[in-house]
Protein backbone atom coordinates (compact mmCIF):
# COMPACT_ATOMS: atom_id res chain seq x y z
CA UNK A 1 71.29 106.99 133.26
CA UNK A 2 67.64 109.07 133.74
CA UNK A 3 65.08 108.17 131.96
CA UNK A 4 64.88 111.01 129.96
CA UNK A 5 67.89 110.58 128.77
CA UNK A 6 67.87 107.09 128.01
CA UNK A 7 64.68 108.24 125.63
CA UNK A 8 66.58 110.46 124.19
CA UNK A 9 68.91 107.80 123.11
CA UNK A 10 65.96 105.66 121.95
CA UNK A 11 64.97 107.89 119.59
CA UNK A 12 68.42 109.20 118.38
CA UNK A 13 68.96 105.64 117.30
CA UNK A 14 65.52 104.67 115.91
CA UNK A 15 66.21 107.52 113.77
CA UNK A 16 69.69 106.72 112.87
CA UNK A 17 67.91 103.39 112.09
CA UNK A 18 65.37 104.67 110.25
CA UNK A 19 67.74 107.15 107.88
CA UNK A 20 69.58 103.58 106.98
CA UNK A 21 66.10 101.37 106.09
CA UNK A 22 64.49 104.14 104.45
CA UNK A 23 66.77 103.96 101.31
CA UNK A 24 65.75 100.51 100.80
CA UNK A 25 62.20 101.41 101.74
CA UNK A 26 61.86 103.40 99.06
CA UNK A 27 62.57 100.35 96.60
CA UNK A 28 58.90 99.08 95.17
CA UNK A 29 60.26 95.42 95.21
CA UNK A 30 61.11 95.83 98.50
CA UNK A 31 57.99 96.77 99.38
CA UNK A 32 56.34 93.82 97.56
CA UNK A 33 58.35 91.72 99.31
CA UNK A 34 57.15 93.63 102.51
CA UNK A 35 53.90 92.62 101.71
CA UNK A 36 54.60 88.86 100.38
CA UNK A 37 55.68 88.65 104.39
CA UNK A 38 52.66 90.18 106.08
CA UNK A 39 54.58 93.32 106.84
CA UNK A 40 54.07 96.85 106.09
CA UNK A 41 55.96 100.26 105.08
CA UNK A 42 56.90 101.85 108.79
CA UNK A 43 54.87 105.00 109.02
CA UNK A 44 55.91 105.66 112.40
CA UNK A 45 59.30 105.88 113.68
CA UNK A 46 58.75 103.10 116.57
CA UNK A 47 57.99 101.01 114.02
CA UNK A 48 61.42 100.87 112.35
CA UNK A 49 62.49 99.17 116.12
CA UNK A 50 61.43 95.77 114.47
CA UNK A 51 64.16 93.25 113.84
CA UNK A 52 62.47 91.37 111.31
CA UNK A 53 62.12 94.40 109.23
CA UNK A 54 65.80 95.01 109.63
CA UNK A 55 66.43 91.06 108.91
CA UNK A 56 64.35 91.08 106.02
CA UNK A 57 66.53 94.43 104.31
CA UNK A 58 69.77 92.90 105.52
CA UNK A 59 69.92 90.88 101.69
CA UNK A 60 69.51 94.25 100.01
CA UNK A 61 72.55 96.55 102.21
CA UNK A 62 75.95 96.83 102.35
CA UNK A 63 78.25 95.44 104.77
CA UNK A 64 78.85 98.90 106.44
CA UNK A 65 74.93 99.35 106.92
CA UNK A 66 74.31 96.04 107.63
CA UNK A 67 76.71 96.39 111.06
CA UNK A 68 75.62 99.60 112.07
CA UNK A 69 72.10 98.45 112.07
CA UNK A 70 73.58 95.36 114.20
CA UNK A 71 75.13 97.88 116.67
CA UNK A 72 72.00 100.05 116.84
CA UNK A 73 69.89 96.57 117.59
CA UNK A 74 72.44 96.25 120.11
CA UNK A 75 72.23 99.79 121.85
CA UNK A 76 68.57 99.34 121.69
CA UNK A 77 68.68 95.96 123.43
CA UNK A 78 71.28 97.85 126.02
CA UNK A 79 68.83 100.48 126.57
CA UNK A 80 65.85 97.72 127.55
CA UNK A 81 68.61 95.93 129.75
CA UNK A 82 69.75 99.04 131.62
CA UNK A 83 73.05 98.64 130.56
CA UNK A 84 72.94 101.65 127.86
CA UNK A 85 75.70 104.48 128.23
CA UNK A 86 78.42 102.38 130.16
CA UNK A 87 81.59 101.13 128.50
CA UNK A 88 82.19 97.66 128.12
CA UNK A 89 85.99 97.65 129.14
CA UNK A 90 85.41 99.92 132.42
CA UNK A 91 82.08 100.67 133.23
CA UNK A 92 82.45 104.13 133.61
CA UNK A 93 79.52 105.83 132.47
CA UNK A 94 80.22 107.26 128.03
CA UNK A 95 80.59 110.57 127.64
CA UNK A 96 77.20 112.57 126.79
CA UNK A 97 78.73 114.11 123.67
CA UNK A 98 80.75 111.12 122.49
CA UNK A 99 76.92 108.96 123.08
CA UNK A 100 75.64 112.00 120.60
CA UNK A 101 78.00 111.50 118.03
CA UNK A 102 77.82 107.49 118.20
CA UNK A 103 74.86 106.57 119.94
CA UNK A 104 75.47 102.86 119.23
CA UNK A 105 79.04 103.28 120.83
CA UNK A 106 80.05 100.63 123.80
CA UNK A 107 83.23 102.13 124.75
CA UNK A 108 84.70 105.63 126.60
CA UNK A 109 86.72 107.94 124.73
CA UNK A 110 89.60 106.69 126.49
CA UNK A 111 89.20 103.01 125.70
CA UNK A 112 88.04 104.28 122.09
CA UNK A 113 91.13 105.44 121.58
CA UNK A 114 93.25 102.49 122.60
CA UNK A 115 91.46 100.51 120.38
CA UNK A 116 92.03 102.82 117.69
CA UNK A 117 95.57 102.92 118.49
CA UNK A 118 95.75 99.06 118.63
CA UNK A 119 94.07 98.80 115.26
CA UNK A 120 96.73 101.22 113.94
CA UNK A 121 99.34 99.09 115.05
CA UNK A 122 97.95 96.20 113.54
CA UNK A 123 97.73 97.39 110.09
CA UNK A 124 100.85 98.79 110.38
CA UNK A 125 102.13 95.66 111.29
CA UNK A 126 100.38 94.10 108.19
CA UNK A 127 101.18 96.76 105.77
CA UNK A 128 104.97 96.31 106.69
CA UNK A 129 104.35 91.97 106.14
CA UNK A 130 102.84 92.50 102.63
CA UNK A 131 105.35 95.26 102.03
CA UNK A 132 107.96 92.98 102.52
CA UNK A 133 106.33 89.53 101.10
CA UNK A 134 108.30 88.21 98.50
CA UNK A 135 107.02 84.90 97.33
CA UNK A 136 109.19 82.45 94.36
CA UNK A 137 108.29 83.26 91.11
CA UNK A 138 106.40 80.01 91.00
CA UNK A 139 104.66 80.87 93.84
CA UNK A 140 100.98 79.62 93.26
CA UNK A 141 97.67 79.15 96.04
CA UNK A 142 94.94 76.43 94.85
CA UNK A 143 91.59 77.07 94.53
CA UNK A 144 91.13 75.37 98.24
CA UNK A 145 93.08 77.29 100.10
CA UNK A 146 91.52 80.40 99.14
């Protein structure tokens, strides 16, 4: 991928990045804490590219934010290794748009969607299980096996 591109890229996900840490930026104990650990409030966008920021707002996110910012590490780390923009089953190059819309992405729209099929199976599969579960009445799981 050209360079200008892959900047592009860069900066669509430091942003992405820094729409996610900003919420908890904006929390004053968060930024005392900031400060307890030598760091301080991003000003700059580049500066939200620092994984022990991330690591140290990781306690404070959800699960849902706390992967995304994973991936985005992760496409950031792909963009320094060259290996931005090609998908991970084929390595065909990803779709402009489709890189856009999910910058973090790792996969083609083609293998995207046999994933998605795949995990539409699955549940399927598990909805029918639990659908069709029926366990004795004095059906009971101990505390160690949950």
């Amino acid at each position: 991928m050209e360079k200008e591109k892959l900047e592009k890229f860069r900066r669509l996900l430091l942003e992405k990045k820094r729409q996610i840490l900003s919420r908890y930026l904006e929390q004053e104990e968060i930024v005392k804490k900031l400060t307890e650990e030598g760091l301080t409030v991003p000003e700059d966008i580049e500066d939200f590219a620092s994984k022990d920021l991330t690591e140290l707002l990781i306690g404070y996110m959800e699960l849902i934010e706390i992967e995304l910012l994973r991936e985005i590490d992760k496409a950031l780390d792909r963009i320094e290794e060259g290996t931005y923009g090609y998908c991970e089953v084929c390595g065909k190059p990803i779709e402009e748009k489709r890189l856009e819309a999910v910058p973090w992405t790792t996969l083609c729209k083609e293998h995207a969607e046999e994933m998605e099929r795949e995990r539409k199976i699955q549940e399927a599969l598990y909805l029918k299980y639990f659908e069709t579960f029926n366990p004795p009445k004095d059906f009971k799981l101990s505390d160690d096996a949950i």
